[in-house]
Protein backbone atom coordinates (compact mmCIF):
# COMPACT_ATOMS: atom_id res chain seq x y z
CA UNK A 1 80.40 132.35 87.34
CA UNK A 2 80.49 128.30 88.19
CA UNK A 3 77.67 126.70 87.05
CA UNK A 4 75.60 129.83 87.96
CA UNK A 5 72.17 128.89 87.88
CA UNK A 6 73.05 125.49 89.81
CA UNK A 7 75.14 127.43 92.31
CA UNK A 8 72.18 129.75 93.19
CA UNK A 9 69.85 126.96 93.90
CA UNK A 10 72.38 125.15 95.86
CA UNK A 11 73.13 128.17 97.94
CA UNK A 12 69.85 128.68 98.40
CA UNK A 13 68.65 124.43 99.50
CA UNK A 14 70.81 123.06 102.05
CA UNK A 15 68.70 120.17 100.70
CA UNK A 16 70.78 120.45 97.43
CA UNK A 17 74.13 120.50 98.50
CA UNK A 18 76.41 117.62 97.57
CA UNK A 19 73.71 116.42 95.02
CA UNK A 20 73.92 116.09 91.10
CA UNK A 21 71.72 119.07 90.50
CA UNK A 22 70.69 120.25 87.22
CA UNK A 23 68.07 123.30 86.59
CA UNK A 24 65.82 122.57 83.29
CA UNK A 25 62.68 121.31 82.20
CA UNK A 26 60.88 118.33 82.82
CA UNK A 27 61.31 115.01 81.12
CA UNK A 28 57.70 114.94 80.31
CA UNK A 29 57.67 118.42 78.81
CA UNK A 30 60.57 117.44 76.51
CA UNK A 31 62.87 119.81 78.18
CA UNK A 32 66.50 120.58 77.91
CA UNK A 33 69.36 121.24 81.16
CA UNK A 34 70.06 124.61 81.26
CA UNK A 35 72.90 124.52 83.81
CA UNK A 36 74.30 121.33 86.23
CA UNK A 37 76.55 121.35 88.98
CA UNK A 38 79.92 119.76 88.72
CA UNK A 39 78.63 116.70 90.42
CA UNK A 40 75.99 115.96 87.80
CA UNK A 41 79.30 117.14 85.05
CA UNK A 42 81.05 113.80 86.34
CA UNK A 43 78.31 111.50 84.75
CA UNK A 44 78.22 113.52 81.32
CA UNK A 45 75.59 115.50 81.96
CA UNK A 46 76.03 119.08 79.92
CA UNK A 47 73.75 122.45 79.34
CA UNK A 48 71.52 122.04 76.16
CA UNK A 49 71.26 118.31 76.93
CA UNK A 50 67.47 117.37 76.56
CA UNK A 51 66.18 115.85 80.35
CA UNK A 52 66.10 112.36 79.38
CA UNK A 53 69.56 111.83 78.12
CA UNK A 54 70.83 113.79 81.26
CA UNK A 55 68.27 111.53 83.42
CA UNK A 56 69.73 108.26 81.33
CA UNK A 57 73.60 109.30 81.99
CA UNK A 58 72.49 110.09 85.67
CA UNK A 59 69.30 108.46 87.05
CA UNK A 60 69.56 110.09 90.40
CA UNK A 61 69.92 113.51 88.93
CA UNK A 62 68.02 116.42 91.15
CA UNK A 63 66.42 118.28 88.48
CA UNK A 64 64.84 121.79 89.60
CA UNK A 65 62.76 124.07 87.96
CA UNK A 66 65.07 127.46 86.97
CA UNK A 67 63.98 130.99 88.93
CA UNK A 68 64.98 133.17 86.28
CA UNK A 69 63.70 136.58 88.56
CA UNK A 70 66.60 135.82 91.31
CA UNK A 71 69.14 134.81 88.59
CA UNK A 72 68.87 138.16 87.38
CA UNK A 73 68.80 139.55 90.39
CA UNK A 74 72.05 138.13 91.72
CA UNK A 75 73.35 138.91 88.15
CA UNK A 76 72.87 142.67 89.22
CA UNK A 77 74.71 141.99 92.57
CA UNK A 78 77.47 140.86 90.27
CA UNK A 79 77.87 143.94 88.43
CA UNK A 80 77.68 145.98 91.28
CA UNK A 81 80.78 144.38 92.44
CA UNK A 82 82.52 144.36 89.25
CA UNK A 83 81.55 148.35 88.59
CA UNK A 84 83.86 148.94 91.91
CA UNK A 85 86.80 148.41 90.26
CA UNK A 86 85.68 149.47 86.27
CA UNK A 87 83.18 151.49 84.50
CA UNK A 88 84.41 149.10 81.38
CA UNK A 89 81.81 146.29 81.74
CA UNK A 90 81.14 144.35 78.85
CA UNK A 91 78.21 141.60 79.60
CA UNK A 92 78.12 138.23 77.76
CA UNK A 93 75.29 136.82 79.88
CA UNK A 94 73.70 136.79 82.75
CA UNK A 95 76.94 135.14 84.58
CA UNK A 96 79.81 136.75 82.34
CA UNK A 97 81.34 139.65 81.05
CA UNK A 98 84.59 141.14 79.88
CA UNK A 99 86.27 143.98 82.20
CA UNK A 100 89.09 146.28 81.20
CA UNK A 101 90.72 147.64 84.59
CA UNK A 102 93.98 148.87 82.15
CA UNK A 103 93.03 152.50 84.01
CA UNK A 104 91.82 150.85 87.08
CA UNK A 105 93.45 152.50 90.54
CA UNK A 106 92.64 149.84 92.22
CA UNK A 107 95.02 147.15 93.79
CA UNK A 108 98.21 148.57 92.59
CA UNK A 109 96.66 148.35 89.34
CA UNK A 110 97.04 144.95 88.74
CA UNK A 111 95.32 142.72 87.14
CA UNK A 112 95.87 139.35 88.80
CA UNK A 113 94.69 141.40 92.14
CA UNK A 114 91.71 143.06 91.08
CA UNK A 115 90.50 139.84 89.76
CA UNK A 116 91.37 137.97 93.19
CA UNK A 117 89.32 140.67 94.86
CA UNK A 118 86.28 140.86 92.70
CA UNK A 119 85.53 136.90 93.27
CA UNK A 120 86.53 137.29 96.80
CA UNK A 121 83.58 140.11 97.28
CA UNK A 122 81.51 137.59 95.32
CA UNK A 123 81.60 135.15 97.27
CA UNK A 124 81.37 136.69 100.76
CA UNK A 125 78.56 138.96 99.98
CA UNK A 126 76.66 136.46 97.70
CA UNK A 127 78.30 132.91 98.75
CA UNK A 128 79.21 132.29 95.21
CA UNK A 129 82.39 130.99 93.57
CA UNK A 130 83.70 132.85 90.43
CA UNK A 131 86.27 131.91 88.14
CA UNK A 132 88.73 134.53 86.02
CA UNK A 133 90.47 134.75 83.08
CA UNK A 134 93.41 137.45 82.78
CA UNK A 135 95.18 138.60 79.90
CA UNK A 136 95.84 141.30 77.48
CA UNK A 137 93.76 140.14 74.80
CA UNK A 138 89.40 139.49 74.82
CA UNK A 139 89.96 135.96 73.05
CA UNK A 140 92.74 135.08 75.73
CA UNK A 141 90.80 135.89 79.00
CA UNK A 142 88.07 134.21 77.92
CA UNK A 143 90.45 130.72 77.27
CA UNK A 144 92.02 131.23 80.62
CA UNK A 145 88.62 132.07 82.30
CA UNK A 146 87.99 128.09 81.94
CA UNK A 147 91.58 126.86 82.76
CA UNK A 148 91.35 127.04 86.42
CA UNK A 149 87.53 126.08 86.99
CA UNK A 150 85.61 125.93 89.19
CA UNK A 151 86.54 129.24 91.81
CA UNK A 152 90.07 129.56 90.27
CA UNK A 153 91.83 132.07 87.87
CA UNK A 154 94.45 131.98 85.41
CA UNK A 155 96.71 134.52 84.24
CA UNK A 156 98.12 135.09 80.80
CA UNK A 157 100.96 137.83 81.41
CA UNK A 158 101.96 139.79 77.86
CA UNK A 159 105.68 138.15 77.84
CA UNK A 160 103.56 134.58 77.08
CA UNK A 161 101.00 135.65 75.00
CA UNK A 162 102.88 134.26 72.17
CA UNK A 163 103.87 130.77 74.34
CA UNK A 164 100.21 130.17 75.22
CA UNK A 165 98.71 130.75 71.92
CA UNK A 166 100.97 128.19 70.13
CA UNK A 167 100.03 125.68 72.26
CA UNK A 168 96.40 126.35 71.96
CA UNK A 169 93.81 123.59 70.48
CA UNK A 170 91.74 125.04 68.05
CA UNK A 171 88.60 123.64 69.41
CA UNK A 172 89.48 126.21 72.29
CA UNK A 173 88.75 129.24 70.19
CA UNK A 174 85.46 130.89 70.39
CA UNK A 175 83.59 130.82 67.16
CA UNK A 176 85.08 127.28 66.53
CA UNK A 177 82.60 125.45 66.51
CA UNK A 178 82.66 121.18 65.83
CA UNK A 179 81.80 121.20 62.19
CA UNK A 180 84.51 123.98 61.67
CA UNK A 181 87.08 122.09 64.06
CA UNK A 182 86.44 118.57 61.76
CA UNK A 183 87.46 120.64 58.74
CA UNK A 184 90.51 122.52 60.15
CA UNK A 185 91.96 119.15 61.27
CA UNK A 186 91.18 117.36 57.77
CA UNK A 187 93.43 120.09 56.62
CA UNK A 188 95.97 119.75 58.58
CA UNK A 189 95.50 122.28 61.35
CA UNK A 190 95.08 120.99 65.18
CA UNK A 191 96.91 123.84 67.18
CA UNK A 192 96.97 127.99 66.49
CA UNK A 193 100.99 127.24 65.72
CA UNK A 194 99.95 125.14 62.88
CA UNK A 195 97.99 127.95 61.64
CA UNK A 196 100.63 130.56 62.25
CA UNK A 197 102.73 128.49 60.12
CA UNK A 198 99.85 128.53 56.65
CA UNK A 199 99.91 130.77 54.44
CA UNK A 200 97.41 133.53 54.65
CA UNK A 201 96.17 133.57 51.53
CA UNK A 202 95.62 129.48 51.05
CA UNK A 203 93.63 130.40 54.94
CA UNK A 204 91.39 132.84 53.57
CA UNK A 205 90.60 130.51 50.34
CA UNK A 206 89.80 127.62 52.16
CA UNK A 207 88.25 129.01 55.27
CA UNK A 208 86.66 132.38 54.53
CA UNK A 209 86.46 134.86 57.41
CA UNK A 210 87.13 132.07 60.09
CA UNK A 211 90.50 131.61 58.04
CA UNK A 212 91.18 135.52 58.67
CA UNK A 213 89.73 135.79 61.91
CA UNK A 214 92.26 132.47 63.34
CA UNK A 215 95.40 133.68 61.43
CA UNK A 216 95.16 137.03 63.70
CA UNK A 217 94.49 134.95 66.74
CA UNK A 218 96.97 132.80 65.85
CA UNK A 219 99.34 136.28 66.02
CA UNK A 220 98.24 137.29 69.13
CA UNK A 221 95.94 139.93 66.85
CA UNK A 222 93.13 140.58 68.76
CA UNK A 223 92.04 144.15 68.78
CA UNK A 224 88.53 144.29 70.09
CA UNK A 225 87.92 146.81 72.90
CA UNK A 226 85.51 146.08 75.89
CA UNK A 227 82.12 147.30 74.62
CA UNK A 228 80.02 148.62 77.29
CA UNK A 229 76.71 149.32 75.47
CA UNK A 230 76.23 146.03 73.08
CA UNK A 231 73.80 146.84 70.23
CA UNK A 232 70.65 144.17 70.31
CA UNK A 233 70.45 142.73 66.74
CA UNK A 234 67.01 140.72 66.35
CA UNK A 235 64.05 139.62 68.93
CA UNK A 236 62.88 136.43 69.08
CA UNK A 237 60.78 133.60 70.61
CA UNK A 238 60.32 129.72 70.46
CA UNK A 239 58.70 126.95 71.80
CA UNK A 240 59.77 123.57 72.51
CA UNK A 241 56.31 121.22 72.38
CA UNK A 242 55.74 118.87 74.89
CA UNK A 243 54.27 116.05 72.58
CA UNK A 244 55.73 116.63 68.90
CA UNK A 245 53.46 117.87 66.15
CA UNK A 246 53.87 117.82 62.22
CA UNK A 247 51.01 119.55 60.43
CA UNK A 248 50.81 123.41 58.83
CA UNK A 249 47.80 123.61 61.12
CA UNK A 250 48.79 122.82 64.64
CA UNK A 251 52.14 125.26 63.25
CA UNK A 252 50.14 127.96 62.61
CA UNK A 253 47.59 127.67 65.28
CA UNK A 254 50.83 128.26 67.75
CA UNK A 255 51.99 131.01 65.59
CA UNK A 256 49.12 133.15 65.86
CA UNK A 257 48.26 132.24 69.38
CA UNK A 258 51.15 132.01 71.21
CA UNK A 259 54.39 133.19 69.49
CA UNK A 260 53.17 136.20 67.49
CA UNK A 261 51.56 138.01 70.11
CA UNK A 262 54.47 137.47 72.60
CA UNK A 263 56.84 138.60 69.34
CA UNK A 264 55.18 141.83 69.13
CA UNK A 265 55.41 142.45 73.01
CA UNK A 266 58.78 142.28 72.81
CA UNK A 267 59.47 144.30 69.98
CA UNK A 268 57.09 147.12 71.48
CA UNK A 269 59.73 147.21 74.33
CA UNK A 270 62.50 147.26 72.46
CA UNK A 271 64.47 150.71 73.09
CA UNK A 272 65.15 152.74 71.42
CA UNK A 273 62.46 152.63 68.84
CA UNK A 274 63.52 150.17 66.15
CA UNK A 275 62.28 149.22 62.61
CA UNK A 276 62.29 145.25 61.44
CA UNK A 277 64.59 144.76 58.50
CA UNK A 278 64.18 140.54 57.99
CA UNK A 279 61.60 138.12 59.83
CA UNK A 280 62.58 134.65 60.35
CA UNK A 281 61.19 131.22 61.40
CA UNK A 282 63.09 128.43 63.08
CA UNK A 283 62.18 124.78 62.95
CA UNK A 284 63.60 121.93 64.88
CA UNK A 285 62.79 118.34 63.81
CA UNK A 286 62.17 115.24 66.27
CA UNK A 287 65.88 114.31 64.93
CA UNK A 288 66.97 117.40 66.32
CA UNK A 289 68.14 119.00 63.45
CA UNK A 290 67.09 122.39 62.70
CA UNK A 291 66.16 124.77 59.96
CA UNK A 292 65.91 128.30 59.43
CA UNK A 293 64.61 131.07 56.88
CA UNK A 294 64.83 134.55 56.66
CA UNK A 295 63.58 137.29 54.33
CA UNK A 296 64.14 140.95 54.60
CA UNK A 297 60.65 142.89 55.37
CA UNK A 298 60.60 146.10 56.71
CA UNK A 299 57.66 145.55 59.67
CA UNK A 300 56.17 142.79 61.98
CA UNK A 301 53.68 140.76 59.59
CA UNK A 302 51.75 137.77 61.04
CA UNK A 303 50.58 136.95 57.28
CA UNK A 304 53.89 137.29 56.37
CA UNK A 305 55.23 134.57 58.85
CA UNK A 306 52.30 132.26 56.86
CA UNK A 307 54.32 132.10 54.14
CA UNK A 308 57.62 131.72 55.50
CA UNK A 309 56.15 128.63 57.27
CA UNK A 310 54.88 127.13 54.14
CA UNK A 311 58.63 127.25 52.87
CA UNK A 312 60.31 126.08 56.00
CA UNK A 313 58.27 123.20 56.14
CA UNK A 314 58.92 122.15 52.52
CA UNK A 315 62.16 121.00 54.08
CA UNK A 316 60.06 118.59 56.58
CA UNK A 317 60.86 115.41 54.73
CA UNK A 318 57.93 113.68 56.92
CA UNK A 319 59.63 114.63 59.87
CA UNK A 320 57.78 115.53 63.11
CA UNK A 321 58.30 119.55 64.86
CA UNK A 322 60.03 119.62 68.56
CA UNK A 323 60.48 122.90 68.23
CA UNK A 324 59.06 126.04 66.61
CA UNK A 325 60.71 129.95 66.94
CA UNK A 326 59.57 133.10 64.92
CA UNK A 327 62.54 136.01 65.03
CA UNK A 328 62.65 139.47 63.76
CA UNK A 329 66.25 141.51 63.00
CA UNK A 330 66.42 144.61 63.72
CA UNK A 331 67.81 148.41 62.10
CA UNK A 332 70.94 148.52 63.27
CA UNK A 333 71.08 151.28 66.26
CA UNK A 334 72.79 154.43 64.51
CA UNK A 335 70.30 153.95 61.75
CA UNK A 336 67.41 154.22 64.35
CA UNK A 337 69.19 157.22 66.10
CA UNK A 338 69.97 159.04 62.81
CA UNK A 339 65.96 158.55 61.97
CA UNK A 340 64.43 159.63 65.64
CA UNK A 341 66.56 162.75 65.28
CA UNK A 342 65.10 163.44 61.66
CA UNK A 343 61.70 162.83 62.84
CA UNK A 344 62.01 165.33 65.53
């Protein structure tokens, strides 16, 4: 989808429409843009951007609170449409997902056309403008999802796989992120060709699994399958504080008040049933850089998130706390499955 959450609330406020629009917190409560509209895009303003650098690079930004209840339901709307065409949904978000229509009846069984119709059915039942990637390989419709943006698609057909990857930046993968990008091009490596041209071995040594993983891509290797049940890995919460804080106390006192409890709601809905394998904490600093620890424990401990807090914050260095997130991973699911079937 196009700027999804921005779209809704400009479908739904005349008032809206032509505006730079952005849907986030407040600049007072230290928030961050979750989504803007391509007319707030044109003065730099991005998702993740905290409020007051998006209100500095636009002053006359229209900043709304989000309505997360009709995102999600729209998002259902979506994959309505979508399941007309393919049982093979695989959901990335709230506003994207993978589809395989290779066995699809529909539209001649093409591609190109089923795409065409799904964001035409998106837009006149729900007055919203998709855009589509289509290609043969998960890594590749994802790229060309972005090529033709906003309400646009772009279609990779298998005879230029090849052509297209070449040509690709690696900053365009997924997974590559700007700290992995910096090092690829101190060594040498700006475009999937260049990598096609290393040698595999020197990849892996230097880059690890990202070496691997780009030197397949790079090949036009990608064999993932759309995966319509995705396996939940770890639960978590956080809380970004209006007015920083720095002391074990005021940590704690929002650990046990506010983030454990809500922790253990959520894990008591997870489904199935699920053990905890590791619990984490998350800290984010008033530079904004973060920290994280995990242990392995096998159940939800508050006392146990005491002492992981006492190490995370041995890292503070006298700096103040934004931000503050407790996580929990979880068994993975055929574990769980194999154990419920035991019990029984």
């Amino acid at each position: 989808m196009d700027c999804f959450y921005a779209a809704v609330e400009t479908r739904d406020n005349l008032h809206y429409r032509g505006k730079a629009l952005a849907v986030g917190g407040s600049e007072r409560q230290r928030g961050v843009i979750s989504t803007c509209n391509y007319e707030a895009r044109k003065f730099g303003v991005r998702s993740a951007m905290p409020t007051a650098q998006a209100l500095k690079l636009c002053p006359h930004l229209l900043l709304v609170p989000g309505r997360m209840q009709v995102y999600k339901e729209t998002s259902v709307k979506i994959r309505e449409i979508f399941s007309r065409y393919t049982p093979l949904i695989e959901p990335l978000s709230l506003d994207e997902a993978y589809l395989d229509v290779t066995d699809s009846p529909h539209c001649q069984n093409s591609a190109t056309l089923i795409a065409e119709a799904i964001r035409s059915d998106i837009w006149n039942e729900l007055q919203l403008t998709a855009s589509a990637g289509v290609a043969p390989l998960k890594f590749l419709a994802k790229i060309a999802s972005d090529m033709n943006k906003p309400n646009g698609q772009f279609v990779i057909p298998p005879d230029r796989v090849q052509a297209v990857i070449d040509e690709l930046d690696l900053g365009k993968i997924p997974g590559v992120g700007k700290v992995s990008l910096e090092k690829l091009n101190k060594a040498g490596l700006f475009t999937c060709l260049d990598v096609r041209n290393s040698d595999y071995r020197d990849l892996i040594v230097r880059f690890g699994r990202l070496g691997a993983s780009l030197w397949k891509k790079s090949h036009g290797i990608d064999e993932r399958e759309v995966v319509v049940e995705r396996e939940r890995k770890s639960i978590g919460v956080e809380r970004t504080f209006s007015t920083n804080i720095s002391s074990f106390e005021q940590c704690w006192q929002m650990i046990e008040e506010k983030l454990y409890p809500e922790l253990d709601m959520r894990l008591s809905k997870a489904k199935p049933k699920r053990n905890v394998i590791k619990q984490g904490i998350k800290v984010k600093f008033a530079d904004f850089k973060q920290t994280t620890i995990e242990h392995v424990h096998n159940r939800l401990d508050l006392a146990y998130f005491k002492d992981l807090l006492r190490e995370v914050l041995e890292r503070q260095q006298g700096r103040e706390i934004r931000l503050l997130g407790l996580s929990v991973m979880l068994e993975p699911l055929e574990q769980a499955r194999q154990l419920t079937m035991f019990e029984d």
